[in-house]
N, C-alpha and C. Protein backbone atom coordinates (compact mmCIF):
# COMPACT_ATOMS: atom_id res chain seq x y z
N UNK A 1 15.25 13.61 -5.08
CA UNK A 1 14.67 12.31 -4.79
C UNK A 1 15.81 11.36 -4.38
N UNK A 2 15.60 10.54 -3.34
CA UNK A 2 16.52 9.64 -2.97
C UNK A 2 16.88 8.36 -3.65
N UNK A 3 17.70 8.48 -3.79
CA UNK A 3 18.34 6.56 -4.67
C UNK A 3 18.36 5.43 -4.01
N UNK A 4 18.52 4.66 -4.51
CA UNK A 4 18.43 3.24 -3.74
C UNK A 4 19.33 2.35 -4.19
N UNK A 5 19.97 1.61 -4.21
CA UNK A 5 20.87 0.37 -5.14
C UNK A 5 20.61 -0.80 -4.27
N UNK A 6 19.66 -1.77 -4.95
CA UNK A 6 19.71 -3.06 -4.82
C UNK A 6 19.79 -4.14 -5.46
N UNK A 7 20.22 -5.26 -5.20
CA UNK A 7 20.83 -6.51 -6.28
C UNK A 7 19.60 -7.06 -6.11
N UNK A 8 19.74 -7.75 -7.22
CA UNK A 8 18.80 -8.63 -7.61
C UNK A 8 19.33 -9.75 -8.13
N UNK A 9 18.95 -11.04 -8.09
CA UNK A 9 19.02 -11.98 -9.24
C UNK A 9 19.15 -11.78 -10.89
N UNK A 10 19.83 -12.56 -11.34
CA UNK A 10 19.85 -12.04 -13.41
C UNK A 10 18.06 -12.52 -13.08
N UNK A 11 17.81 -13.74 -12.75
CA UNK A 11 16.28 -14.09 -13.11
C UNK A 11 15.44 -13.37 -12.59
N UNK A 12 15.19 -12.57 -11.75
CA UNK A 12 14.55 -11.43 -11.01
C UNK A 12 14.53 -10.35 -12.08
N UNK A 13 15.54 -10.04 -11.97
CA UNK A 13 15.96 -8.55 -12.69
C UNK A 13 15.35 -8.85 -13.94
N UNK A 14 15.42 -10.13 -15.10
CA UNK A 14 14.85 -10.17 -15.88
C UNK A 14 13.04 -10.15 -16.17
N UNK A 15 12.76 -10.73 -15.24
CA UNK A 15 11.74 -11.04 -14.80
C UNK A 15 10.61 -9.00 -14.75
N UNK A 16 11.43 -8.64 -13.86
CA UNK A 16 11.03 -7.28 -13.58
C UNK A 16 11.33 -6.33 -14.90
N UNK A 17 12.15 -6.79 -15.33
CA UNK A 17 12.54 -5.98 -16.89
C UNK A 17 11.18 -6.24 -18.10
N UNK A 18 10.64 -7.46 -18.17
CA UNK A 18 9.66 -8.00 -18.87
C UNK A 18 8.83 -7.75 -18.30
N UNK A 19 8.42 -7.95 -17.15
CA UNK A 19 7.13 -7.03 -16.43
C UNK A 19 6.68 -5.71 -17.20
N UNK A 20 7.96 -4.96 -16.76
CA UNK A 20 7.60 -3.30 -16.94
C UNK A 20 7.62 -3.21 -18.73
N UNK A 21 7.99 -3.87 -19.54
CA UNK A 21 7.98 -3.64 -21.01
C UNK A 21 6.72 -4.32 -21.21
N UNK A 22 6.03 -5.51 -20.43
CA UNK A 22 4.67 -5.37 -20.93
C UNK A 22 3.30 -4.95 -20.59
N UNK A 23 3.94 -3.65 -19.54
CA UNK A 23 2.88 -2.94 -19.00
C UNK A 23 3.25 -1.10 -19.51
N UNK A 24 3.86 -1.25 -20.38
CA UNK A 24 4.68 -0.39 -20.74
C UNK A 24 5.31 0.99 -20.16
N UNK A 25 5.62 0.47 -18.54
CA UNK A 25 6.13 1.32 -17.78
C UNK A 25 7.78 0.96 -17.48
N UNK A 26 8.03 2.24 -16.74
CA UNK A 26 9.30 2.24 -16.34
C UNK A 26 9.98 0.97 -15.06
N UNK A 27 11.07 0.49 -14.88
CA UNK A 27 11.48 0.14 -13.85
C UNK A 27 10.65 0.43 -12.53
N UNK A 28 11.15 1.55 -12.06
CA UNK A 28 10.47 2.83 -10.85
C UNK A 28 9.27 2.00 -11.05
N UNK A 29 8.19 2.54 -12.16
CA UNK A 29 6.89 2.68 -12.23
C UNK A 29 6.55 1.21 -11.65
N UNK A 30 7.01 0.14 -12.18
CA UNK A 30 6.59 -0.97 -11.78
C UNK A 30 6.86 -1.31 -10.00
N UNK A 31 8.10 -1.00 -9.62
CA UNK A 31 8.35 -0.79 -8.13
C UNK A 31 7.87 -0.16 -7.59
N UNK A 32 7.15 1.16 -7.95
CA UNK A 32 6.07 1.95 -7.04
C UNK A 32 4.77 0.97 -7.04
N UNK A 33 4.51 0.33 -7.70
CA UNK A 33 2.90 0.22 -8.21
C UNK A 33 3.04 -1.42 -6.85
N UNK A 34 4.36 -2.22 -7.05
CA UNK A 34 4.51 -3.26 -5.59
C UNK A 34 4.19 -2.69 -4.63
N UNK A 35 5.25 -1.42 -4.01
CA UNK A 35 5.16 -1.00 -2.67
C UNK A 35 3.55 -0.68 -2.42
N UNK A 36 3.19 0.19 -3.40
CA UNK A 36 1.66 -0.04 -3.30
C UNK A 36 0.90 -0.74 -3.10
N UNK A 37 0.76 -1.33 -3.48
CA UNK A 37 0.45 -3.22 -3.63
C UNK A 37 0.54 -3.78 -2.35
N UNK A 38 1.55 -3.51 -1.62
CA UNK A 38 1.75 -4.58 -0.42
C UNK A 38 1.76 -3.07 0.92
N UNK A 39 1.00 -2.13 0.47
CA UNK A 39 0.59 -1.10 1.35
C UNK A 39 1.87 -0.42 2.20
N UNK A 40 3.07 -0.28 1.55
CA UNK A 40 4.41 0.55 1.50
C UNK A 40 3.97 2.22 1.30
N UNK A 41 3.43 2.89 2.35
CA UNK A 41 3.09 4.34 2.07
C UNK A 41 3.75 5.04 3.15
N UNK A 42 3.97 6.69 2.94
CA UNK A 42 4.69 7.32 3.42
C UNK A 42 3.36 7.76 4.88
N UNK A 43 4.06 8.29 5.82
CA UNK A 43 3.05 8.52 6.66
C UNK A 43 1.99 9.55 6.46
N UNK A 44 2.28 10.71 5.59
CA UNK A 44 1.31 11.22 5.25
C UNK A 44 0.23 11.02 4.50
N UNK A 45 0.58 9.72 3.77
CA UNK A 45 -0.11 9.49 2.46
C UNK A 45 -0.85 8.42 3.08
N UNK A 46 -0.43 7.55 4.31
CA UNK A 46 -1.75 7.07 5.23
C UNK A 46 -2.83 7.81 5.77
N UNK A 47 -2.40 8.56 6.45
CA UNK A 47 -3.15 9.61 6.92
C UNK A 47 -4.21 10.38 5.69
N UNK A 48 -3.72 10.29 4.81
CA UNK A 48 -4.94 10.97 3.93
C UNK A 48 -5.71 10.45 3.47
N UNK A 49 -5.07 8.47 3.19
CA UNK A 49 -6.07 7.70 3.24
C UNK A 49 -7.62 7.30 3.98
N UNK A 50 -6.80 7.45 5.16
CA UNK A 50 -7.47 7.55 6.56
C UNK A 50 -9.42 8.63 6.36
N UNK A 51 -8.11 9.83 6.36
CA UNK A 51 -9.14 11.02 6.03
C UNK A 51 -10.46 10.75 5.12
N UNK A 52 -9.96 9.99 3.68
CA UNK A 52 -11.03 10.23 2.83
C UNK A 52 -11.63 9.17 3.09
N UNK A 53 -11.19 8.01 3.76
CA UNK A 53 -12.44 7.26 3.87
C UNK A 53 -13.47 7.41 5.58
N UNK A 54 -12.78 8.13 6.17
CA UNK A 54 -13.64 8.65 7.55
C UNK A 54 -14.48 9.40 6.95
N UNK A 55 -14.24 10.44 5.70
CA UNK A 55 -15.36 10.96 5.38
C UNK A 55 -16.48 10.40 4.52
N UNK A 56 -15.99 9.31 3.39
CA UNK A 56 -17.01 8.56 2.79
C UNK A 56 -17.27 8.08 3.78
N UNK A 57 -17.23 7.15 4.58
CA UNK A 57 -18.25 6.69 5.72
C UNK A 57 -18.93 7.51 6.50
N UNK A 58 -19.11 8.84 6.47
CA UNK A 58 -19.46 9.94 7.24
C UNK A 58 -19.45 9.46 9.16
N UNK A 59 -18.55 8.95 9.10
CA UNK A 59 -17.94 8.69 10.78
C UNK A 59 -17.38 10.23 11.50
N UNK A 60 -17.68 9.72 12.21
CA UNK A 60 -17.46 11.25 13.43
C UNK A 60 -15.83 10.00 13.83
N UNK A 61 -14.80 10.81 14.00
CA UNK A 61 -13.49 9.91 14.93
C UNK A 61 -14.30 9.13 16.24
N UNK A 62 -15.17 8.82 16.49
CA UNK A 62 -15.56 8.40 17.95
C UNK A 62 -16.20 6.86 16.79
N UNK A 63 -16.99 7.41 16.04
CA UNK A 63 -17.64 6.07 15.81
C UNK A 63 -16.63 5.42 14.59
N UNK A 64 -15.71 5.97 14.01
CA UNK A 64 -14.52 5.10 13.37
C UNK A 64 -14.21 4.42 14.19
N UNK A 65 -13.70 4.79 15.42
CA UNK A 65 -12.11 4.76 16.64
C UNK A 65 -13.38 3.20 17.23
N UNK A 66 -14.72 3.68 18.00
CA UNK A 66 -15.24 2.22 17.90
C UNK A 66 -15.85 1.02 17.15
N UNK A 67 -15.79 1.37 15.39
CA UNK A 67 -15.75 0.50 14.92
C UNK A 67 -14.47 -0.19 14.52
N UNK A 68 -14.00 0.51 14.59
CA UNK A 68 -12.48 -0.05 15.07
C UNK A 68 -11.80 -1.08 15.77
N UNK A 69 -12.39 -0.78 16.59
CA UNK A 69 -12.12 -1.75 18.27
C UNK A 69 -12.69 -3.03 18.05
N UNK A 70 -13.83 -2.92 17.29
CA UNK A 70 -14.94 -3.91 17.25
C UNK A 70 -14.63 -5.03 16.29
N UNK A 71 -14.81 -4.31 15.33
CA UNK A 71 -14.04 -5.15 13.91
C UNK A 71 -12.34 -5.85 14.60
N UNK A 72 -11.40 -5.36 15.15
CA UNK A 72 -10.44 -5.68 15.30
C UNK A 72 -10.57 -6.47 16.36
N UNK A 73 -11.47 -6.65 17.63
CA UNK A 73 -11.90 -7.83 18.52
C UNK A 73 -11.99 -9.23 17.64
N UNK A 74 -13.55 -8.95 16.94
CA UNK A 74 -14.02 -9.91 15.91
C UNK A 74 -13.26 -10.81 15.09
N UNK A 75 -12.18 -10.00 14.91
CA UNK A 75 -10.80 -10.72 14.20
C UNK A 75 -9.89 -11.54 14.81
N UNK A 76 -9.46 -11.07 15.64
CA UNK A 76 -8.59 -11.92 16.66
C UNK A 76 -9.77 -12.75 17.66
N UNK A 77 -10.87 -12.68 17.43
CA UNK A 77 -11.66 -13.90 17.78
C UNK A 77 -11.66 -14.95 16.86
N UNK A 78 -11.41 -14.90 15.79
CA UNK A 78 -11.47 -15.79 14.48
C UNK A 78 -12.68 -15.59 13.98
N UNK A 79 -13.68 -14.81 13.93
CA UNK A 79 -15.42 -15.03 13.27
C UNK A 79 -15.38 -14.70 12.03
C-alpha cells in the first residue's frame, strides 16, 4: 500500500485526532471515510458504482446515456 506524508496544522491534526477517537476509528479510517465523502474514488470503484445503479434502474446504456444528457441540459439551464 502506498504512503503519503502530509502536514497539517497542530489545530487540524488535533482536530482530526479527536475526530477519529470519537468515532472510534483509526487516523486512515477517518481519511478514507472524507475522500469518500467528497467522492475521491479509484476508477474502478466508479465504474462499479456506475454498474449497480444502471442495474437498479433497470436502464439499458442507451436510456442511462439519454437520461443523462437530459438531466445534465436541465441543469445547466438552471430548472
Amino acid at each position: 500500500m502506498p504512503r503519503l506524508t502530509i502536514t497539517l496544522s497542530e489545530e487540524r491534526y488535533q482536530a482530526l485526532k479527536e475526530a477519529a477517537a470519537k468515532r472510534r476509528k483509526s487516523l486512515v479510517a477517518v481519511i478514507d471515510e472524507s475522500l469518500d465523502f467528497y467522492g475521491i474514488k479509484s476508477g474502478q470503484s466508479a465504474a462499479d458504482l456506475v454498474a449497480r445503479a444502471r442495474r437498479r434502474a433497470a436502464l439499458s446504456e442507451e436510456e442511462a446515456l439519454a437520461l443523462t444528457i437530459a438531466e445534465t441540459r436541465r441543469e445547466r439551464q438552471g430548472s
